[in-house]
PDB file of N, CA and C in Angstrom:
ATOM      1  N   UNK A   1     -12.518   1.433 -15.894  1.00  0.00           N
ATOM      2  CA  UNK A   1     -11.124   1.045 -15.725  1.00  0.00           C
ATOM      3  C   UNK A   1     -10.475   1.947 -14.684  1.00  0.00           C
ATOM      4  N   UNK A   2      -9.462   1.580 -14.151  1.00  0.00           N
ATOM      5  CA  UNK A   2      -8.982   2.111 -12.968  1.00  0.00           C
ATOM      6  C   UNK A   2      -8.146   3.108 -13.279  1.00  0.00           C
ATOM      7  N   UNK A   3      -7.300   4.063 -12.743  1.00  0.00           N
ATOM      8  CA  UNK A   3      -6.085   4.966 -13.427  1.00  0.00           C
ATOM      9  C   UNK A   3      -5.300   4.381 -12.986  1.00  0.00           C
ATOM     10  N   UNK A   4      -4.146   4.648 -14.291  1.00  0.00           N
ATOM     11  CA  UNK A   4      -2.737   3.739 -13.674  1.00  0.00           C
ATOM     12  C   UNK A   4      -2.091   4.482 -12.504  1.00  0.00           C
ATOM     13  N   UNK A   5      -2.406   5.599 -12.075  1.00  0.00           N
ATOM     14  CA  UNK A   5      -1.300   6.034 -10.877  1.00  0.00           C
ATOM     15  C   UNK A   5      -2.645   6.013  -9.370  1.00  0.00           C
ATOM     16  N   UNK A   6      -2.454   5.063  -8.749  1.00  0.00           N
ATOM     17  CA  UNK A   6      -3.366   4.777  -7.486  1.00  0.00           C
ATOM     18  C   UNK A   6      -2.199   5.702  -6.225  1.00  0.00           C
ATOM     19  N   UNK A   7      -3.514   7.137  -5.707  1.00  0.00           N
ATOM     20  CA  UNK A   7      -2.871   8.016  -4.828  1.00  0.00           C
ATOM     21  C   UNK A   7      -2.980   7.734  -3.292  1.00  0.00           C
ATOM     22  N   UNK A   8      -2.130   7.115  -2.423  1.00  0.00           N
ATOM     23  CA  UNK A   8      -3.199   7.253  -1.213  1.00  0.00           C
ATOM     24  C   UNK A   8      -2.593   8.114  -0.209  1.00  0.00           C
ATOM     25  N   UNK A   9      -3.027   8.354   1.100  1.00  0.00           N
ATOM     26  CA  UNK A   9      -2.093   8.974   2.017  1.00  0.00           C
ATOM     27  C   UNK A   9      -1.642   8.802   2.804  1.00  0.00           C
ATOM     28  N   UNK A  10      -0.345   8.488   2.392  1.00  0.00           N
ATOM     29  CA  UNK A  10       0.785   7.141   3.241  1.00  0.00           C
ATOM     30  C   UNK A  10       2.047   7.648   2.718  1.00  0.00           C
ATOM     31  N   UNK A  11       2.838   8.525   3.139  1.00  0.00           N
ATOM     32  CA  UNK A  11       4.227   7.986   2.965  1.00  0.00           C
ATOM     33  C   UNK A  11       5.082   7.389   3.710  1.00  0.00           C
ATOM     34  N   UNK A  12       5.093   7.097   5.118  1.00  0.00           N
ATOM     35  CA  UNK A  12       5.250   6.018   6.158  1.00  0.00           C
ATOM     36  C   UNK A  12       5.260   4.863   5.889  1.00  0.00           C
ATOM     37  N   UNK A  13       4.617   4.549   5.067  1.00  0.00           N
ATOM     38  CA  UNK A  13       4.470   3.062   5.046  1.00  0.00           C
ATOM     39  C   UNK A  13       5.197   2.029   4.213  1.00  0.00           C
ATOM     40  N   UNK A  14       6.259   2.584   2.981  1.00  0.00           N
ATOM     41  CA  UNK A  14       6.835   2.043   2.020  1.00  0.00           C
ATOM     42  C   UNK A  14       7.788   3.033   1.984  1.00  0.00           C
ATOM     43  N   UNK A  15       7.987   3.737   2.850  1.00  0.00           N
ATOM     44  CA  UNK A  15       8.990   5.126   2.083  1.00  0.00           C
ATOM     45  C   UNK A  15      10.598   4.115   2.057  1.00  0.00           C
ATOM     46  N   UNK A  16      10.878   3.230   2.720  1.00  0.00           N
ATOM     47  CA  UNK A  16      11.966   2.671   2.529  1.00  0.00           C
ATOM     48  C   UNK A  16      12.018   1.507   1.550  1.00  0.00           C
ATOM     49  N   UNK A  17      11.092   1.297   0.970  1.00  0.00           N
ATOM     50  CA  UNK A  17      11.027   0.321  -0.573  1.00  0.00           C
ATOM     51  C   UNK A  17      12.113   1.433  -1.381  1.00  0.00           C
ATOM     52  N   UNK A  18      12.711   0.977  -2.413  1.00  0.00           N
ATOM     53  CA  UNK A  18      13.491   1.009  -3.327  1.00  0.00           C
ATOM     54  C   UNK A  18      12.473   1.447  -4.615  1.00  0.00           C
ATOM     55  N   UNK A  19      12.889   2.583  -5.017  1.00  0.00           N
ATOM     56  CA  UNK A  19      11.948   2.641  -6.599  1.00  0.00           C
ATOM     57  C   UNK A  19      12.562   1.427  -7.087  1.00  0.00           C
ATOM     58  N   UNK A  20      11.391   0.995  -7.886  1.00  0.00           N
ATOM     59  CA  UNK A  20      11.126   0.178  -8.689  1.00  0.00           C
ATOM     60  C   UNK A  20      10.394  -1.241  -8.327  1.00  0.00           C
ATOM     61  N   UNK A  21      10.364  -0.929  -6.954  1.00  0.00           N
ATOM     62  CA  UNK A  21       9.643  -2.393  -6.392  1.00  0.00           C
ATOM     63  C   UNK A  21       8.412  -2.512  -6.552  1.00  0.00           C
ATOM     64  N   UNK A  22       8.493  -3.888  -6.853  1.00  0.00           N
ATOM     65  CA  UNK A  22       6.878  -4.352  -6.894  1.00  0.00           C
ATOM     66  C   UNK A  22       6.504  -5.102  -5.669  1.00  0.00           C
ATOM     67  N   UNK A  23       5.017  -4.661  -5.836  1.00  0.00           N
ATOM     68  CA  UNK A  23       4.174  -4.651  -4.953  1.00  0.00           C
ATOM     69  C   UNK A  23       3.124  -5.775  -5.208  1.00  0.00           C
ATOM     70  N   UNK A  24       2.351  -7.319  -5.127  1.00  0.00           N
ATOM     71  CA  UNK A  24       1.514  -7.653  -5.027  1.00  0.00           C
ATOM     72  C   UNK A  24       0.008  -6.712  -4.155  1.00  0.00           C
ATOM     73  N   UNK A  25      -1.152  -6.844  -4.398  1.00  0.00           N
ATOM     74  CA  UNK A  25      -2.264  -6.291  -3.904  1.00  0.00           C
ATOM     75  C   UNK A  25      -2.098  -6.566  -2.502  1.00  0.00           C
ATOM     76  N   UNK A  26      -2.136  -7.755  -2.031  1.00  0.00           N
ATOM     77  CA  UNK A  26      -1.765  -8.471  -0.856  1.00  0.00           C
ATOM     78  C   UNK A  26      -0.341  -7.885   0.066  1.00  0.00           C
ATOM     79  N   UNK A  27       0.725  -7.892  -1.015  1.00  0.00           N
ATOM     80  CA  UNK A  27       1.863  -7.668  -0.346  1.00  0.00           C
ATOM     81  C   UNK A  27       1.682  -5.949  -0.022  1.00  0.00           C
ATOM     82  N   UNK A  28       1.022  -5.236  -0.677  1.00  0.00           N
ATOM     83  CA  UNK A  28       0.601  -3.705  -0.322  1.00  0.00           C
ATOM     84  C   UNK A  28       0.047  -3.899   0.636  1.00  0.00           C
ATOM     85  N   UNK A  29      -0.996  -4.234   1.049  1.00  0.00           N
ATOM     86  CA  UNK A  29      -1.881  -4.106   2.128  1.00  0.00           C
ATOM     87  C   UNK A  29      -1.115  -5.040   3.311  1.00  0.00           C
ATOM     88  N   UNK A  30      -0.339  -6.042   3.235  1.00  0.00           N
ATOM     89  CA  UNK A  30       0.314  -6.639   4.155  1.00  0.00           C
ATOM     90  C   UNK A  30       1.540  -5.511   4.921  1.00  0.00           C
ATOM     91  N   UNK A  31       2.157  -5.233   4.026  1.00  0.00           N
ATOM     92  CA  UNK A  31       3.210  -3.973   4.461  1.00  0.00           C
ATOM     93  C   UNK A  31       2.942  -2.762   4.950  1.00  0.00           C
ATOM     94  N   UNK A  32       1.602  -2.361   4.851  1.00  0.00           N
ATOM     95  CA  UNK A  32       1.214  -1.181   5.562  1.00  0.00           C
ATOM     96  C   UNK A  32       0.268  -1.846   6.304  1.00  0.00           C
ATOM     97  N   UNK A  33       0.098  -2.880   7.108  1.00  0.00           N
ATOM     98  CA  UNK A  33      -0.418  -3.631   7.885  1.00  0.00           C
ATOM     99  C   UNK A  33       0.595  -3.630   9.416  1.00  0.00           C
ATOM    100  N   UNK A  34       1.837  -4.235   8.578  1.00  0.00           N
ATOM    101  CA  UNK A  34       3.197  -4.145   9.485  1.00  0.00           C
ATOM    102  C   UNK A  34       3.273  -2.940   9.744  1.00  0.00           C
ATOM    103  N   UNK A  35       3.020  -1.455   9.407  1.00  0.00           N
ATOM    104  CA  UNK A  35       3.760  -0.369   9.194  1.00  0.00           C
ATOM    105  C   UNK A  35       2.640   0.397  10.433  1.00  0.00           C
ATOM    106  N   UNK A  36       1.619   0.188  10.298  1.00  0.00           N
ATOM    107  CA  UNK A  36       0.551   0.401  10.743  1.00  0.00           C
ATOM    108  C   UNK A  36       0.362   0.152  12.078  1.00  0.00           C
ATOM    109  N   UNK A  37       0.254  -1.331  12.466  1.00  0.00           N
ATOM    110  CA  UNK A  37      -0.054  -1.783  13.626  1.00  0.00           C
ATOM    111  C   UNK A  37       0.921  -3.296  14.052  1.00  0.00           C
ATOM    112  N   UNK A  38       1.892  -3.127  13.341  1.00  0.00           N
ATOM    113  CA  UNK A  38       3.217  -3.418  14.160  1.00  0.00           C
ATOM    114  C   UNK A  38       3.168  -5.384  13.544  1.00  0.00           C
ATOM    115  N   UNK A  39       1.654  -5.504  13.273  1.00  0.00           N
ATOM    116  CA  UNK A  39       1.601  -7.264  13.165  1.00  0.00           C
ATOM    117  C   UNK A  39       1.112  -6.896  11.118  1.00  0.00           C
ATOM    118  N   UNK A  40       0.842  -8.096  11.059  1.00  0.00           N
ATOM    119  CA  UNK A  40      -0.054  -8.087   9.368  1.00  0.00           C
ATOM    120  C   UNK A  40      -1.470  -9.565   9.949  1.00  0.00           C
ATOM    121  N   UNK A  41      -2.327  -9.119   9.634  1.00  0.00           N
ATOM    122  CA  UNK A  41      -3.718  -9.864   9.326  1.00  0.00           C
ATOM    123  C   UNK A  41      -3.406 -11.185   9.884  1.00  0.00           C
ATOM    124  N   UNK A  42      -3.995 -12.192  10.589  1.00  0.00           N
ATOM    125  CA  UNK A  42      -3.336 -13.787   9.794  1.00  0.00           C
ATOM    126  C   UNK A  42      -4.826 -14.397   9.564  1.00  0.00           C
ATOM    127  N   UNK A  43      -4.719 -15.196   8.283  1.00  0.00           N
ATOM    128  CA  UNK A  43      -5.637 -15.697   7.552  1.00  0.00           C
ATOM    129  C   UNK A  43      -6.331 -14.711   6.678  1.00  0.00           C
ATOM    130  N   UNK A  44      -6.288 -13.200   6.293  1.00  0.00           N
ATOM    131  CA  UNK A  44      -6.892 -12.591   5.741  1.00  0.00           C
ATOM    132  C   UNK A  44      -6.343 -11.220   5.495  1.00  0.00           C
ATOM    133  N   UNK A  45      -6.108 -10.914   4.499  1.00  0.00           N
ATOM    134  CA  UNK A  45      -5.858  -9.238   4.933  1.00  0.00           C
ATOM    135  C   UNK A  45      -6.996  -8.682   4.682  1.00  0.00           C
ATOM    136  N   UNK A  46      -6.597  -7.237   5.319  1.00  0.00           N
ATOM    137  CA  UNK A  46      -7.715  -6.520   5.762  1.00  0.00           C
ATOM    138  C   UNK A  46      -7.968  -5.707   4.331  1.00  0.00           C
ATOM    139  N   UNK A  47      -9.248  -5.550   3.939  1.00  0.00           N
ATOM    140  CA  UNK A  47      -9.686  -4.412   2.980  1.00  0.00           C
ATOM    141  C   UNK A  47      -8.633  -3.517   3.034  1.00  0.00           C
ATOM    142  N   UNK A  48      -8.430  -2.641   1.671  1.00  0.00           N
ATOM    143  CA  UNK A  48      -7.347  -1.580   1.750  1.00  0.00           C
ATOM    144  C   UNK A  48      -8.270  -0.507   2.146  1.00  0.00           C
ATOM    145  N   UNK A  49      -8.969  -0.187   2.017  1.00  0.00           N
ATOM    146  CA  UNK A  49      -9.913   0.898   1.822  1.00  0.00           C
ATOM    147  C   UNK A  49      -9.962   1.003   3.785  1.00  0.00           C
ATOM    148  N   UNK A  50     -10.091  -0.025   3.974  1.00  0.00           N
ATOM    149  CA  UNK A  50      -9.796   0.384   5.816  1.00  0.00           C
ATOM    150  C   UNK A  50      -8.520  -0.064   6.393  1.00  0.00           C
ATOM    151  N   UNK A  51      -7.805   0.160   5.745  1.00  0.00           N
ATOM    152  CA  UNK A  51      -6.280   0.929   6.215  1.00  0.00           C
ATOM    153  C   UNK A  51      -6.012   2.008   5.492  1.00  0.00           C
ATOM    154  N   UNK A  52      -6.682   2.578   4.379  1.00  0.00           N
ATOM    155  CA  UNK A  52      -6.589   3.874   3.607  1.00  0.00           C
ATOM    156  C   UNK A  52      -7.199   4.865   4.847  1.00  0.00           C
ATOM    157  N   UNK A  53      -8.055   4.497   5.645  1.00  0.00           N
ATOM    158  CA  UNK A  53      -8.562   5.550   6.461  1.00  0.00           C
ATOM    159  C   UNK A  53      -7.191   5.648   7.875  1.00  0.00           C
ATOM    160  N   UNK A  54      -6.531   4.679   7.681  1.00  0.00           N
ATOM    161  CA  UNK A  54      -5.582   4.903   8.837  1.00  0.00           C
ATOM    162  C   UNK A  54      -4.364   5.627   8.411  1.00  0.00           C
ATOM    163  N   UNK A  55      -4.400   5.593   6.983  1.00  0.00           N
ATOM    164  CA  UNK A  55      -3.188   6.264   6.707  1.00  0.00           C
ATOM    165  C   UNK A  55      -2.987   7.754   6.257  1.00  0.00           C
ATOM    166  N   UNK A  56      -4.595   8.530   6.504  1.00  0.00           N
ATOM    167  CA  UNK A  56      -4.579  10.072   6.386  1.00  0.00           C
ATOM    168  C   UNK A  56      -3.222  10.527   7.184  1.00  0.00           C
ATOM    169  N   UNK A  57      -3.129   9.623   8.225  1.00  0.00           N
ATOM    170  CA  UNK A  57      -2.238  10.619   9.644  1.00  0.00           C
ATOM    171  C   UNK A  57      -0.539  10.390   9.038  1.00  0.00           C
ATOM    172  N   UNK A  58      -0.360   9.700   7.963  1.00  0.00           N
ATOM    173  CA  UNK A  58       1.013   9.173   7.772  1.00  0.00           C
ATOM    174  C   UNK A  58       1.614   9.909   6.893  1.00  0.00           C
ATOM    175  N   UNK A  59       1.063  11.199   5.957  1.00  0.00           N
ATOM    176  CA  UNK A  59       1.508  11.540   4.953  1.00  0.00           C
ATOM    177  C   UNK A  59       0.955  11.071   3.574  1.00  0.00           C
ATOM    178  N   UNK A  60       1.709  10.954   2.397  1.00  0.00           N
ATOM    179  CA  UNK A  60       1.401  10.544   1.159  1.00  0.00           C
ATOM    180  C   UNK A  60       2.020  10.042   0.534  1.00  0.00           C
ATOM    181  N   UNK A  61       1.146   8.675  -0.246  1.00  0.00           N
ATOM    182  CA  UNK A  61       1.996   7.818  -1.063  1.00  0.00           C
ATOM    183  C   UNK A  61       1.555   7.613  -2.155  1.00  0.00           C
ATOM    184  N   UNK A  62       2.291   7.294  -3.529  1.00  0.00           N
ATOM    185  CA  UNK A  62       2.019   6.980  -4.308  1.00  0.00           C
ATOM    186  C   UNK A  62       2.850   5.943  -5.284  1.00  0.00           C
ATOM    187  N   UNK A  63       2.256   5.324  -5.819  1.00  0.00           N
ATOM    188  CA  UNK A  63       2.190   3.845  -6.293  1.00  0.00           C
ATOM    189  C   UNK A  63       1.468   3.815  -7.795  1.00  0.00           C
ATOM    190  N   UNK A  64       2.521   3.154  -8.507  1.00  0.00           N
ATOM    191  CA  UNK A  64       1.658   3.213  -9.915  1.00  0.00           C
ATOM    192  C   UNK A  64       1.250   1.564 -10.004  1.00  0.00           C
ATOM    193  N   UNK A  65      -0.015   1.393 -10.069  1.00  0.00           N
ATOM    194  CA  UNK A  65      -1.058   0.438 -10.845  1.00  0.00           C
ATOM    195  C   UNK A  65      -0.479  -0.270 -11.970  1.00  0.00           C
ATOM    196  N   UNK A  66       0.446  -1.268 -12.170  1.00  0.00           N
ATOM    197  CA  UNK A  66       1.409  -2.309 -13.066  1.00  0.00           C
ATOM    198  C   UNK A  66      -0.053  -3.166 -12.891  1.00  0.00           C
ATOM    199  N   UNK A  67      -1.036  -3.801 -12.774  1.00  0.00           N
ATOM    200  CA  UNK A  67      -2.087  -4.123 -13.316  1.00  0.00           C
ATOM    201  C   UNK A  67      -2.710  -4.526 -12.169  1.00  0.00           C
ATOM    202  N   UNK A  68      -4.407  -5.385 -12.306  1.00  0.00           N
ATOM    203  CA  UNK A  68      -5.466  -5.437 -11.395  1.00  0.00           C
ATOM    204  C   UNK A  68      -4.964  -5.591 -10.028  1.00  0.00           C
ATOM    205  N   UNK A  69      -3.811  -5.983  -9.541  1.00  0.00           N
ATOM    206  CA  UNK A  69      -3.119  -7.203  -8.439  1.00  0.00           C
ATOM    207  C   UNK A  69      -1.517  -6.455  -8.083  1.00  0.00           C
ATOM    208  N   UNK A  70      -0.983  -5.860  -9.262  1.00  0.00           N
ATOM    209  CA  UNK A  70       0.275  -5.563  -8.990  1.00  0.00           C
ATOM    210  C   UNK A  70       0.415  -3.762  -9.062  1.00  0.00           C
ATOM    211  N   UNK A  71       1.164  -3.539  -7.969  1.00  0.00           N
ATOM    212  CA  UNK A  71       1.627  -1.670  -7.628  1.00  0.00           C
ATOM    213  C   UNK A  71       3.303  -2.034  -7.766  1.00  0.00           C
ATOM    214  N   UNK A  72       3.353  -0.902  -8.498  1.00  0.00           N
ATOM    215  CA  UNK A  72       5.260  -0.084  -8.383  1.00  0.00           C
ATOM    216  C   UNK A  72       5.487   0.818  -7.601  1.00  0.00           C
ATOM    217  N   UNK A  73       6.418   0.658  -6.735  1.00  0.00           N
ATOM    218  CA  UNK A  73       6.644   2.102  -6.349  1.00  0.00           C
ATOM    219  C   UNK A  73       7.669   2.914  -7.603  1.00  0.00           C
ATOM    220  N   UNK A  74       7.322   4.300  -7.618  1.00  0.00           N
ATOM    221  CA  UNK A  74       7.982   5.199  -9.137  1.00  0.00           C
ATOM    222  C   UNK A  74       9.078   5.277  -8.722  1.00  0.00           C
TER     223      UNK A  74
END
């Protein structure tokens, strides 16, 4: 099972979300897509795990795990 608090290193990328927002899996990786490289995916988003490597340079984010598909920001 996964831990509920998923750490990555990004604070660039959502720092202007509002605590308490939710996040779809999709809509995470779409928004640090935009945040990232200015467009988001079309027809696919990209693995998180390779935009996790782009986001060492951005700082740190964290996001709690609301279940398999859905992130909060705290």
């Amino acid at each position: 099972m996964t831990s509920p608090v998923v750490t990555a290193t990004a604070l660039e990328i959502i720092h202007d979300l509002p605590s308490g927002t939710e996040l779809s899996a999709s809509d995470l990786q779409r928004e640090t897509a935009l945040r990232l490289f200015g467009t988001a995916p079309v027809g696919h988003t990209m693995p998180f795990r390779v935009l996790a490597r782009q986001l060492a340079r951005l700082g740190r984010l964290v996001v709690v795990q609301e279940g398999p598909t859905l992130y909060r920001v705290p």
